[in-house]
C-alpha atoms as a PDB file:
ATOM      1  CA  UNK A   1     -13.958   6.997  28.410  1.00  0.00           C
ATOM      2  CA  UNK A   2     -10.643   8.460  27.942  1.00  0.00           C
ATOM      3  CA  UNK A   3      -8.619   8.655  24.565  1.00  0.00           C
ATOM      4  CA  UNK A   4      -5.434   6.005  24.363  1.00  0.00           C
ATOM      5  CA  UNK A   5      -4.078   7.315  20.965  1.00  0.00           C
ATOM      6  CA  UNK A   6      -4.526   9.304  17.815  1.00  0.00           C
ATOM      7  CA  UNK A   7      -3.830   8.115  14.735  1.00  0.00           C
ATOM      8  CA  UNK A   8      -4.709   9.593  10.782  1.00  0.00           C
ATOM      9  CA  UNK A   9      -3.114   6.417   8.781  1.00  0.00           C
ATOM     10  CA  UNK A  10      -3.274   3.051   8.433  1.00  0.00           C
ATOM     11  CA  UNK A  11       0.391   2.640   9.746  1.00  0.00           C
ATOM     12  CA  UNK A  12      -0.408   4.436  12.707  1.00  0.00           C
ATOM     13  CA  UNK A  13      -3.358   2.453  13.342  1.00  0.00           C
ATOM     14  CA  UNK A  14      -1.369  -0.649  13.372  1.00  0.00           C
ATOM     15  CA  UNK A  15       0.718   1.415  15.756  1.00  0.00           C
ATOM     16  CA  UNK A  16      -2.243   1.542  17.911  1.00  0.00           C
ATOM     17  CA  UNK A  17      -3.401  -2.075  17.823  1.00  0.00           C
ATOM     18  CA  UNK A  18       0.312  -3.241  18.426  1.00  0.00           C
ATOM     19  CA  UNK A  19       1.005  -0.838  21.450  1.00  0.00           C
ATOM     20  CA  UNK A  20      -2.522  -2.012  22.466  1.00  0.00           C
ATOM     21  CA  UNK A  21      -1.464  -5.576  22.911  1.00  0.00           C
ATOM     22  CA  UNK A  22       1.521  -5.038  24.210  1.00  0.00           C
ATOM     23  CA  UNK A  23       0.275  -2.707  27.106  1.00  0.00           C
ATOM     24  CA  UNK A  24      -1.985  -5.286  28.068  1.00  0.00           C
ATOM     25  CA  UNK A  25       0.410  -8.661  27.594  1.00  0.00           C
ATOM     26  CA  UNK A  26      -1.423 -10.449  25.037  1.00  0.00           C
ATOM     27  CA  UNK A  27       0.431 -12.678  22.436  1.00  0.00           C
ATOM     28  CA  UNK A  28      -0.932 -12.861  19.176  1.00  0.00           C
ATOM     29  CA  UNK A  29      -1.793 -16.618  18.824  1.00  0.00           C
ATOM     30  CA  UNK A  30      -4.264 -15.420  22.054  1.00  0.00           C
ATOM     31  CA  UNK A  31      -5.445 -12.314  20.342  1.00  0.00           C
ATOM     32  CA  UNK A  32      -6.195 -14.971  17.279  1.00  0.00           C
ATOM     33  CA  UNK A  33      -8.788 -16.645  19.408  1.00  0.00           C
ATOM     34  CA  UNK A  34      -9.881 -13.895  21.109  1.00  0.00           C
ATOM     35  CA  UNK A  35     -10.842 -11.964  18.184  1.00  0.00           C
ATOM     36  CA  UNK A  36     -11.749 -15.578  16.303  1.00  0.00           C
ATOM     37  CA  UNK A  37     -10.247 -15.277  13.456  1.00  0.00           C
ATOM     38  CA  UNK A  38      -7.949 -18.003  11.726  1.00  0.00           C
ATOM     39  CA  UNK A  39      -4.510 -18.889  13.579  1.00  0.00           C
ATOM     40  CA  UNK A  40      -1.291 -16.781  12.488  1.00  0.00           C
ATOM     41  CA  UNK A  41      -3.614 -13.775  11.137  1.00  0.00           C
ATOM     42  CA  UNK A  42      -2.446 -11.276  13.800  1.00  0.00           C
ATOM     43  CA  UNK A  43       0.940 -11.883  12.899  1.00  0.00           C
ATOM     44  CA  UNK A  44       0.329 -11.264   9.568  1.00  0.00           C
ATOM     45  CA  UNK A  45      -1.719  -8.083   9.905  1.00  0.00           C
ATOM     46  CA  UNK A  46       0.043  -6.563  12.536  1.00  0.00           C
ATOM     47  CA  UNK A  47       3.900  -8.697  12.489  1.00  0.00           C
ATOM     48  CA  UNK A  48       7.050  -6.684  11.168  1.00  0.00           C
ATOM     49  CA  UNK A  49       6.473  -7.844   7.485  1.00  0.00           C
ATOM     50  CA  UNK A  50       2.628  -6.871   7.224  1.00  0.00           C
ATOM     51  CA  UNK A  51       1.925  -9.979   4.676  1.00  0.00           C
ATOM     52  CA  UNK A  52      -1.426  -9.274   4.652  1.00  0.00           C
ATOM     53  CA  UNK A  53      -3.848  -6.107   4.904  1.00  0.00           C
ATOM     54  CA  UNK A  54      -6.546  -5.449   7.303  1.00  0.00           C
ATOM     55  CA  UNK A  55      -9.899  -5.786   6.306  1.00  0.00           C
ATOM     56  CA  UNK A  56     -12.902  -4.178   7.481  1.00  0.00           C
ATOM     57  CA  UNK A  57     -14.642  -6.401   9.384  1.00  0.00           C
ATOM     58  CA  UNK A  58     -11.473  -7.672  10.844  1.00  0.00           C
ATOM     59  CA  UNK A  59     -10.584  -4.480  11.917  1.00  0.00           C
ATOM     60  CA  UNK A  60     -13.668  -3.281  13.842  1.00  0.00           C
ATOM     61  CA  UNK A  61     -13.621  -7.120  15.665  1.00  0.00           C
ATOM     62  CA  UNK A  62      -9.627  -6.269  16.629  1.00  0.00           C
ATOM     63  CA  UNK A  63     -10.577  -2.814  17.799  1.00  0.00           C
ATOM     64  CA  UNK A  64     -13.361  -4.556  19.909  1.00  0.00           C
ATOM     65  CA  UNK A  65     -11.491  -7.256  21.506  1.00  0.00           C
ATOM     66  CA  UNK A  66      -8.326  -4.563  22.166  1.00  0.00           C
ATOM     67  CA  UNK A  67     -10.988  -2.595  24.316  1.00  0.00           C
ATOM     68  CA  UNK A  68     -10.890   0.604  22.183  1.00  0.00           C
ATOM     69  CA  UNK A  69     -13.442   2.319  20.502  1.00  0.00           C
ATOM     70  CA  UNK A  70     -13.186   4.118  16.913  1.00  0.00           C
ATOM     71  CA  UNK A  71     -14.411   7.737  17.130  1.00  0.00           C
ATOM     72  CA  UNK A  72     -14.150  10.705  14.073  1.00  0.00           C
ATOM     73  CA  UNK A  73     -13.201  14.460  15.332  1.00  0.00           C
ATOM     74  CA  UNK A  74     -13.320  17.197  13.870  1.00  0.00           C
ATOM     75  CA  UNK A  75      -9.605  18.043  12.322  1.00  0.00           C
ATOM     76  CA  UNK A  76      -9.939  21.021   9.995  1.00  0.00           C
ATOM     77  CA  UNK A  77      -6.373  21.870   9.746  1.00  0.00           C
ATOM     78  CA  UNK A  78      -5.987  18.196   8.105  1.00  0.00           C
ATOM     79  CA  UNK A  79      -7.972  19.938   5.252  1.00  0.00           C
ATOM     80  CA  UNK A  80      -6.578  21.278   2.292  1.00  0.00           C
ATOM     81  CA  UNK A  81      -8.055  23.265  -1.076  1.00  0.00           C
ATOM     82  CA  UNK A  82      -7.405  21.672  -4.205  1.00  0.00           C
ATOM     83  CA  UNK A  83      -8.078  22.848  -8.042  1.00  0.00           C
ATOM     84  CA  UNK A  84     -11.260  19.615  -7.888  1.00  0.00           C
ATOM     85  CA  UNK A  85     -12.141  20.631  -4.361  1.00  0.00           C
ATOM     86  CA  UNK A  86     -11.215  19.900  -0.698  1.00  0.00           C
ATOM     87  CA  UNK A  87      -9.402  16.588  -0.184  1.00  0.00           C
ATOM     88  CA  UNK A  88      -8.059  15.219   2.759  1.00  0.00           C
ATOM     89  CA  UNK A  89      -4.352  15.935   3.725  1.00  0.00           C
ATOM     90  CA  UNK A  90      -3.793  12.399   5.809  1.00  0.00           C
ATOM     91  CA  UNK A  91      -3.350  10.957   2.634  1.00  0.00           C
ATOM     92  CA  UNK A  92       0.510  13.202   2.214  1.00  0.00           C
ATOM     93  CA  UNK A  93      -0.184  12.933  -1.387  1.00  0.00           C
ATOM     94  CA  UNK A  94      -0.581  15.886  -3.897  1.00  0.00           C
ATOM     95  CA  UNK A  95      -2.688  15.853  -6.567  1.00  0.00           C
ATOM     96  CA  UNK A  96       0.651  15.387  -8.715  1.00  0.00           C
ATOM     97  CA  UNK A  97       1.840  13.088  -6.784  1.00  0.00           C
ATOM     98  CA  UNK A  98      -0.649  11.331  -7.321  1.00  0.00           C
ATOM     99  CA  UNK A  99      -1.252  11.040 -11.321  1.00  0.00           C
ATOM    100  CA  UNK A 100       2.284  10.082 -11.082  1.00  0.00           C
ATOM    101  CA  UNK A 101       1.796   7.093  -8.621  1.00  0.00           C
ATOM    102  CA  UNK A 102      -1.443   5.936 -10.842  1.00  0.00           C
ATOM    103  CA  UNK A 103       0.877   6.589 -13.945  1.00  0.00           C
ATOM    104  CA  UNK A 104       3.913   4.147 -12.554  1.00  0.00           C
ATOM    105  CA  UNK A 105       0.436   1.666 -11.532  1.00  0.00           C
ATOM    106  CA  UNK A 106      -0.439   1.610 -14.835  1.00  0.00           C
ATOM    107  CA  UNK A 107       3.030   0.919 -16.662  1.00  0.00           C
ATOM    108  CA  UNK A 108       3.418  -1.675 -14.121  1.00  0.00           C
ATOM    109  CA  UNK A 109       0.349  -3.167 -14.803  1.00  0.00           C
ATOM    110  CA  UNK A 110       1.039  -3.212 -18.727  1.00  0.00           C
ATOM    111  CA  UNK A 111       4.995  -4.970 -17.971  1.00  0.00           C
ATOM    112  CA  UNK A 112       2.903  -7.952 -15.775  1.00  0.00           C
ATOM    113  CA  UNK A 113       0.267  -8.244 -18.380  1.00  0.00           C
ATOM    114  CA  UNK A 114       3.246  -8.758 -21.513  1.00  0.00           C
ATOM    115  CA  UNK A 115       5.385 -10.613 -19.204  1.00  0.00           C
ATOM    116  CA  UNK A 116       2.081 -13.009 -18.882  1.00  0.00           C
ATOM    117  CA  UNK A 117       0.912 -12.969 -22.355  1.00  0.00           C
ATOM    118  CA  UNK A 118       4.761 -13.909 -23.290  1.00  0.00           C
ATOM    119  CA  UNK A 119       4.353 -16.983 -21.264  1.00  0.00           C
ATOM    120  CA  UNK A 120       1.252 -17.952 -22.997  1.00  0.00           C
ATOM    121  CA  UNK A 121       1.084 -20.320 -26.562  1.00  0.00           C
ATOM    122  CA  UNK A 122      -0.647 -18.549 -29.339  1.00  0.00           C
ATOM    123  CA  UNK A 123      -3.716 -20.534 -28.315  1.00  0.00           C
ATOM    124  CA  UNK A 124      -4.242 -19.794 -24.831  1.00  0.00           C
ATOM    125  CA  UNK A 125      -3.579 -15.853 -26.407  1.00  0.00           C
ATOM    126  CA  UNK A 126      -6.256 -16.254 -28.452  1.00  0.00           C
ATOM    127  CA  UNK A 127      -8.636 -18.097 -26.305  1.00  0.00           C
ATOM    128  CA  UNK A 128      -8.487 -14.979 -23.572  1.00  0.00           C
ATOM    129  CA  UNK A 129      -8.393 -12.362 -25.826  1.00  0.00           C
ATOM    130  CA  UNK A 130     -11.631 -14.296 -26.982  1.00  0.00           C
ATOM    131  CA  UNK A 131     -12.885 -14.217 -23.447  1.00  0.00           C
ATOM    132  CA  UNK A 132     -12.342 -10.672 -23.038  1.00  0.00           C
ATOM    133  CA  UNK A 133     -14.484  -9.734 -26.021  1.00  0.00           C
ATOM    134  CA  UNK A 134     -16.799 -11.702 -24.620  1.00  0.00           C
ATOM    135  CA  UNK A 135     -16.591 -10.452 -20.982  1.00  0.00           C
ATOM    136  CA  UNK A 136     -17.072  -6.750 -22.430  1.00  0.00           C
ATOM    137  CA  UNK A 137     -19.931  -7.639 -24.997  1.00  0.00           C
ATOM    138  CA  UNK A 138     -21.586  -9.023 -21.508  1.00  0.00           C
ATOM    139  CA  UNK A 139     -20.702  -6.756 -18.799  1.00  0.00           C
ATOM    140  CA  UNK A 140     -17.776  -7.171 -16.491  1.00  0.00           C
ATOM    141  CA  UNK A 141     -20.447  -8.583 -13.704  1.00  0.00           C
ATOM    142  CA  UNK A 142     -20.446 -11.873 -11.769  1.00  0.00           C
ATOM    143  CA  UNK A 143     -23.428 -12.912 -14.149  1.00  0.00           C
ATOM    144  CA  UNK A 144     -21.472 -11.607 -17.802  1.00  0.00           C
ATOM    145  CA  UNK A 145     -18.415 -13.320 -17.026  1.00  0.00           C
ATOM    146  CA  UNK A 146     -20.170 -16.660 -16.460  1.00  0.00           C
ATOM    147  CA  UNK A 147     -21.919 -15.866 -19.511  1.00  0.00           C
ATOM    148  CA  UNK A 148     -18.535 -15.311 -21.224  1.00  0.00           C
ATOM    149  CA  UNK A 149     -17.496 -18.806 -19.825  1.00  0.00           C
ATOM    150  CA  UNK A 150     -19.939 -20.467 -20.695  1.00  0.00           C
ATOM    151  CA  UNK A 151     -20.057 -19.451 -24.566  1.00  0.00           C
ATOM    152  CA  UNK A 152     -16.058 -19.504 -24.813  1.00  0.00           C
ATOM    153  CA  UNK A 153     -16.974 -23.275 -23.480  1.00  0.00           C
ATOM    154  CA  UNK A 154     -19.535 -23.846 -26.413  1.00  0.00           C
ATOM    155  CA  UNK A 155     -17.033 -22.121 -28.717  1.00  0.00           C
ATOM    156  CA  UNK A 156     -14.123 -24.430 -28.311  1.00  0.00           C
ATOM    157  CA  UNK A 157     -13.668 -27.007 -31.131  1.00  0.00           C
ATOM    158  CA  UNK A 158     -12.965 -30.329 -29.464  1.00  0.00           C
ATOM    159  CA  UNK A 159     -10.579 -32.453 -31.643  1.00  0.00           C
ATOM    160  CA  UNK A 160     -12.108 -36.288 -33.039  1.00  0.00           C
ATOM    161  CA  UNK A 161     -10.604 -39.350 -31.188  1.00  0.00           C
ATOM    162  CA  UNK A 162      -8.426 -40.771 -32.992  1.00  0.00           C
ATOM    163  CA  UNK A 163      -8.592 -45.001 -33.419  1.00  0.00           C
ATOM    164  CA  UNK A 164      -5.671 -46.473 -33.918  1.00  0.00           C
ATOM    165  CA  UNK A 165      -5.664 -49.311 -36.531  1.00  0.00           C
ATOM    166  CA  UNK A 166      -4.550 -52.734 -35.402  1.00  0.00           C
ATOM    167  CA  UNK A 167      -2.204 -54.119 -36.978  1.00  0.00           C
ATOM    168  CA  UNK A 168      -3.104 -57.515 -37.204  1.00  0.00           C
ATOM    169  CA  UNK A 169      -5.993 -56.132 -39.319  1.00  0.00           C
ATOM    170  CA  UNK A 170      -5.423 -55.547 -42.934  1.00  0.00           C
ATOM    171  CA  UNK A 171      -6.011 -52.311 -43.853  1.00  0.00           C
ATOM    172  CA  UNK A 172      -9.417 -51.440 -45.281  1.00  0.00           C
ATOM    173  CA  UNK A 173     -10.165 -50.846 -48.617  1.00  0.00           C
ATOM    174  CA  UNK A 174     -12.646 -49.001 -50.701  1.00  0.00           C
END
């Protein structure tokens, strides 16, 4: 067992998998059935424009079928003290670096959220600020937001039918 590369970050490890692949002449649409996954998701995990992340699962099967084997070493010069304790240094980010990146997150967030609620009528406004009561009265679990569903479902007032009179029929009287 010898080691083929070295790599502390996701782009690197996509480094790795491509060079992989190439070193041994293997096309992606092969690599696809190799590793059995659905056509065209090679491409889009490891192509130019990365349309897609790499999950776990997926990853460990692609590391399998490259031939290479994950392995953690020991790296303490990648370590660095911090005011809330050691954290990791691969990440490049300090710990002001990253409020501010969770900062811009959130005011992002907020601009998608009014953008959406913009878009909306009044009454689909109200019917999922209703459903978000209900979600936190419940729990933000698979089982409370069913339960939401289901009583924002019992909740809504469904309008009468309304029967046209025909007009060849005089109009009734009391």
């Amino acid at each position: 067992m010898k080691i083929v590369a070295e790599f502390i970050d996701y782009p690197e490890m996509l480094d790795v998998l491509r060079a992989r692949l190439d070193e041994k002449g293997i096309c992606h649409q092969q690599f696809d059935a190799i590793v059995g996954v659905a056509g065209n998701y090679t491409n889009a995990t490891l192509g130019g424009t990365r349309k897609k992340p790499l999950g776990a699962f997926t990853m460990l099967a692609m590391f399998k079928a490259a031939g290479l084997r994950l392995a953690a070493i020991d790296a303490p010069e990648l370590m660095r003290e911090t005011g809330r304790g050691i954290v990791r240094g691969a990440i490049g980010l300090t710990p002001g670096q990253l409020k501010f990146q969770k900062t811009v997150m959130r005011e992002n967030g907020r601009k998608g959220g009014l953008a959406t609620q913009a878009q909306r009528s009044p009454l689909q406004r109200s019917e999922s600020g209703r459903y978000a009561a209900l979600v936190r009265y419940y729990g933000n679990t698979r089982r409370g937001r069913s339960k939401a569903k289901l009583r924002l479902r019992a909740k809504q007032i469904i309008p009468e039918p309304r029967i046209a009179q025909d007009a060849h029929l005089p109009p009734s009287t009391p």
